[in-house]
Protein backbone atom coordinates (compact mmCIF):
# COMPACT_ATOMS: atom_id res chain seq x y z
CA UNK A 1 -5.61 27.41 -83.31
CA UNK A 2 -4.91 23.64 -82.44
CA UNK A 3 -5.30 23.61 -78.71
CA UNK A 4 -4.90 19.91 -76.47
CA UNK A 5 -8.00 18.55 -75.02
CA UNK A 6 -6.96 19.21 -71.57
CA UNK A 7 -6.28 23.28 -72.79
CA UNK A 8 -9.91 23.22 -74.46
CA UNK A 9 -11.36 22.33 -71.43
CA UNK A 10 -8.94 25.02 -69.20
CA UNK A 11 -10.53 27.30 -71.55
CA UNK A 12 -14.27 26.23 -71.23
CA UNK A 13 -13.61 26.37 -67.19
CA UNK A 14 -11.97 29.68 -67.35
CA UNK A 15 -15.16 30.80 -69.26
CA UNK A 16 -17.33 29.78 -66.33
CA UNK A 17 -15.91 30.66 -63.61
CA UNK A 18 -13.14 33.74 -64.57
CA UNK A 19 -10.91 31.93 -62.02
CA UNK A 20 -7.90 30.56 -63.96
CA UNK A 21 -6.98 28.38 -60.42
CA UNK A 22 -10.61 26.88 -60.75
CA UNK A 23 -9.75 26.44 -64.09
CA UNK A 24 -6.39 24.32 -64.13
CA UNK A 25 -8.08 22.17 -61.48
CA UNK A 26 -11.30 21.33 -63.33
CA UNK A 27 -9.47 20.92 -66.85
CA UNK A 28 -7.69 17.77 -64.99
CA UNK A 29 -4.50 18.84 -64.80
CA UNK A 30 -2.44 17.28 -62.46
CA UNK A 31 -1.72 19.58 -59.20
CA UNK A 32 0.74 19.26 -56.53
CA UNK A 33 -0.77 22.23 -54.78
CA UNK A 34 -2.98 25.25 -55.09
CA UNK A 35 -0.48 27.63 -55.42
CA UNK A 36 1.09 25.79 -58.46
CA UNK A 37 -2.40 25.41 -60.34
CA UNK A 38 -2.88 29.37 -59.68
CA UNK A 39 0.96 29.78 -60.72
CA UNK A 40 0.03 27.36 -64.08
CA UNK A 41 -3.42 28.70 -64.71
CA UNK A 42 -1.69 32.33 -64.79
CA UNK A 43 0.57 30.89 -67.41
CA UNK A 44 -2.04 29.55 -69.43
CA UNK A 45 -3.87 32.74 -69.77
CA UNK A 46 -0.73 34.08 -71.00
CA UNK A 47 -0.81 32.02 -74.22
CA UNK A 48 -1.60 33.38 -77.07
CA UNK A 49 -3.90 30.64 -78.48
CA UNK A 50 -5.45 30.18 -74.90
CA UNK A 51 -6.34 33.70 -74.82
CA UNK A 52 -7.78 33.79 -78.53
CA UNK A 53 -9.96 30.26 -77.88
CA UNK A 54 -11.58 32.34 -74.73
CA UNK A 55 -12.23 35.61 -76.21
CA UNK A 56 -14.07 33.15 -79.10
CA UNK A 57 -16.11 31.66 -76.47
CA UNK A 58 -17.02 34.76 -74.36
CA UNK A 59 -18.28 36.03 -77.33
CA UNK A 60 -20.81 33.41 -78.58
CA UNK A 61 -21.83 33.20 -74.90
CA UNK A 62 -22.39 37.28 -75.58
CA UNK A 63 -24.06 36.35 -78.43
CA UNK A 64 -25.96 33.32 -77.46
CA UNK A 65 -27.28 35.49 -73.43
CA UNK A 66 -27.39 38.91 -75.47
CA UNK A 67 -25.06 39.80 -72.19
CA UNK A 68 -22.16 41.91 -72.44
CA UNK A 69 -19.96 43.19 -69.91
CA UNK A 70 -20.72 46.67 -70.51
CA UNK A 71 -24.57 45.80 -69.89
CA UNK A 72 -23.29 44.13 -66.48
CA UNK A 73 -21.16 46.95 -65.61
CA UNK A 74 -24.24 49.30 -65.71
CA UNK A 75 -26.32 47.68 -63.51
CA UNK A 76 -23.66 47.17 -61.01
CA UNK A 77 -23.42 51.13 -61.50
CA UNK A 78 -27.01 51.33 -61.34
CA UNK A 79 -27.04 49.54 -57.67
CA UNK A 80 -23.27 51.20 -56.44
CA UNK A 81 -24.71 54.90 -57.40
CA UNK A 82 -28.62 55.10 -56.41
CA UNK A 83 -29.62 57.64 -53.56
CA UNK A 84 -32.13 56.77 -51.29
CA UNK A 85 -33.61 60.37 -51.56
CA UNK A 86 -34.27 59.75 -55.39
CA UNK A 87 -37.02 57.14 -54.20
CA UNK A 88 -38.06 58.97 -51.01
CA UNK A 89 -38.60 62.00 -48.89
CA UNK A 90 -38.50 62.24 -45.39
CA UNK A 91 -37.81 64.09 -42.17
CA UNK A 92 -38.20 62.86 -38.20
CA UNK A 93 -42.14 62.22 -38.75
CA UNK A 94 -42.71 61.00 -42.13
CA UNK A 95 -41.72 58.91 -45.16
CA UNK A 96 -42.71 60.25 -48.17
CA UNK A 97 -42.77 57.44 -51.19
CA UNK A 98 -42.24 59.28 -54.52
CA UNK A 99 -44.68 57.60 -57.03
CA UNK A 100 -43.39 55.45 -59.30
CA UNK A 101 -43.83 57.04 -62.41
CA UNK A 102 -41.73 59.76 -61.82
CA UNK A 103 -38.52 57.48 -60.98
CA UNK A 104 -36.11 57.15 -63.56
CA UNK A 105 -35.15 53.52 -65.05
CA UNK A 106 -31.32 53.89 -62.87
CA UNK A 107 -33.81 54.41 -59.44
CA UNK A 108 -36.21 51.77 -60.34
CA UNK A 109 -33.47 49.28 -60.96
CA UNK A 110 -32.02 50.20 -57.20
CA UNK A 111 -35.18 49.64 -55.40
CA UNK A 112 -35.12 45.79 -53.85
CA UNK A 113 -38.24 46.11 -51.87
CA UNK A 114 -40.69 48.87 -50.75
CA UNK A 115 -43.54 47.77 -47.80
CA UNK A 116 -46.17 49.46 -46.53
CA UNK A 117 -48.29 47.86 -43.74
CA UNK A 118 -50.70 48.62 -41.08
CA UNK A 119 -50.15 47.44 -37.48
CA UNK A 120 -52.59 46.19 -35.22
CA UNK A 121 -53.92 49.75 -34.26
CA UNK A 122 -54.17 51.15 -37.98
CA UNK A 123 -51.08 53.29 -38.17
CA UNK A 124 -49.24 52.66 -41.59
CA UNK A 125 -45.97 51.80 -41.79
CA UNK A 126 -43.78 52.30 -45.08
CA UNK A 127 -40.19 51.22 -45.91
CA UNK A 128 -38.15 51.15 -48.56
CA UNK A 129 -34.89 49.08 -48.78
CA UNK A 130 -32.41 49.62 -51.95
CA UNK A 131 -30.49 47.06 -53.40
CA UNK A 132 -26.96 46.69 -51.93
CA UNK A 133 -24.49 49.40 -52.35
CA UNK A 134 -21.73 48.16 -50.79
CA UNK A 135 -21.35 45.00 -52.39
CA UNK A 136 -22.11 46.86 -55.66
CA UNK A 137 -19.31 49.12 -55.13
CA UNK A 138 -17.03 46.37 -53.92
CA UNK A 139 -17.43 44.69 -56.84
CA UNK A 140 -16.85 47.96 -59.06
CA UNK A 141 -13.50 48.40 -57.18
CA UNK A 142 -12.59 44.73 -58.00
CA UNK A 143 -13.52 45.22 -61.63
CA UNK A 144 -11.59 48.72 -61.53
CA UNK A 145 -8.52 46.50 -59.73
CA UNK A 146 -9.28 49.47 -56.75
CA UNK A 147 -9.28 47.24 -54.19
CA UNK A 148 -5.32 45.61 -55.15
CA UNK A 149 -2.95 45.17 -52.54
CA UNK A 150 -1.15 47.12 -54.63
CA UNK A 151 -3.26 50.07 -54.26
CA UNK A 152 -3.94 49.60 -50.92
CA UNK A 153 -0.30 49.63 -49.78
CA UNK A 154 0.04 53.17 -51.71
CA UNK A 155 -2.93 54.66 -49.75
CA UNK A 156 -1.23 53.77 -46.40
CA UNK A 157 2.00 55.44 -48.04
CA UNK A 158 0.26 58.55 -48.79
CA UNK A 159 -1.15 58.68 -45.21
CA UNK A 160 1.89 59.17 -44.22
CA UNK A 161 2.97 61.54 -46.75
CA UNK A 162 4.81 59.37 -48.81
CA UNK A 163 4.10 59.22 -52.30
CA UNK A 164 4.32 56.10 -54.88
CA UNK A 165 5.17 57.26 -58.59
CA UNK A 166 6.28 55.16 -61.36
CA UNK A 167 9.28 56.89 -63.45
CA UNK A 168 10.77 55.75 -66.53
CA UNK A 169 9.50 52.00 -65.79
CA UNK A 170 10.89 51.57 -61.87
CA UNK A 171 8.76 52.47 -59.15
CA UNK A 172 9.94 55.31 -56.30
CA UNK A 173 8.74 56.37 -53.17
CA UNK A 174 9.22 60.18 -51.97
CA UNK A 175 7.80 62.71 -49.22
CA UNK A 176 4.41 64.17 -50.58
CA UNK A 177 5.36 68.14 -51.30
């Protein structure tokens, strides 16, 4: 795999960021615009020896971090699925904290911060506050390519009651039965 200098370096880029765009710029190609690095970079990652020189280097850094996307996509799973009334009960006078040793490691991992103070007149006051959900499910839909354009302009289809289906390679739109 004999790859130019410039090339080596679009792959070490692409490795650290995941944006091919970022990628072409930093490698020092020259660039008339944005959209013709993204346009280039998506060409790049199209070459065979491209793609084999960064699947070599994401896997020493998964070697090197003991980090694999798998283990990322768990905790983001972790964060996008945790309940609130896994770490707590409650009703309109009281917040119950369950103790911690009867969490499982999924709840634990959701918790960002639990508080319990006094005010000035002794009452206590507890909280908890969970890690963020929505940005852990946003990012799930981006990894699952939920959140597309693409997929996006077929939900507004169907609520209208027209239906996107892919048939023998072309793409068709009828009304939902």
């Amino acid at each position: 795999m004999s790859l130019s200098i410039k090339q080596e370096a679009f792959c070490q880029e692409y490795v650290k960021s995941g944006n091919a765009t970022a990628a072409y710029f930093n490698a020092g190609y020259a660039v008339k615009s944005p959209k013709a690095a993204a346009v280039e970079g998506a060409k790049l990652l199209k070459t065979p020896n491209i793609q084999a020189r960064i699947a070599e280097l994401q896997a020493s850094r998964s070697t090197r971090t003991q980090i694999e996307s798998d283990k990322v996509l768990k905790e983001i799973a972790r964060l996008a699925f945790a309940q609130l009334t896994d770490v707590v009960k409650f009703n309109n006078e009281d917040l119950e904290i369950k103790d911690s040793d009867t969490l499982n490691e999924d709840t634990k991992a959701a918790i960002h911060k639990i508080s319990i103070t006094k005010d000035k007149f002794g009452a206590i006051k507890k909280s908890v506050e969970m890690h963020d959900k929505k940005g852990a499910l946003a990012l799930l839909m981006k990894y699952l390519g939920l959140d597309s354009d693409f997929n996006s302009a077929i939900a507004t289809l169907r609520k209208y009651g027209l239906v996107v289906y892919q048939e023998n390679g072309a793409w068709s739109i009828r009304e939902e039965s």
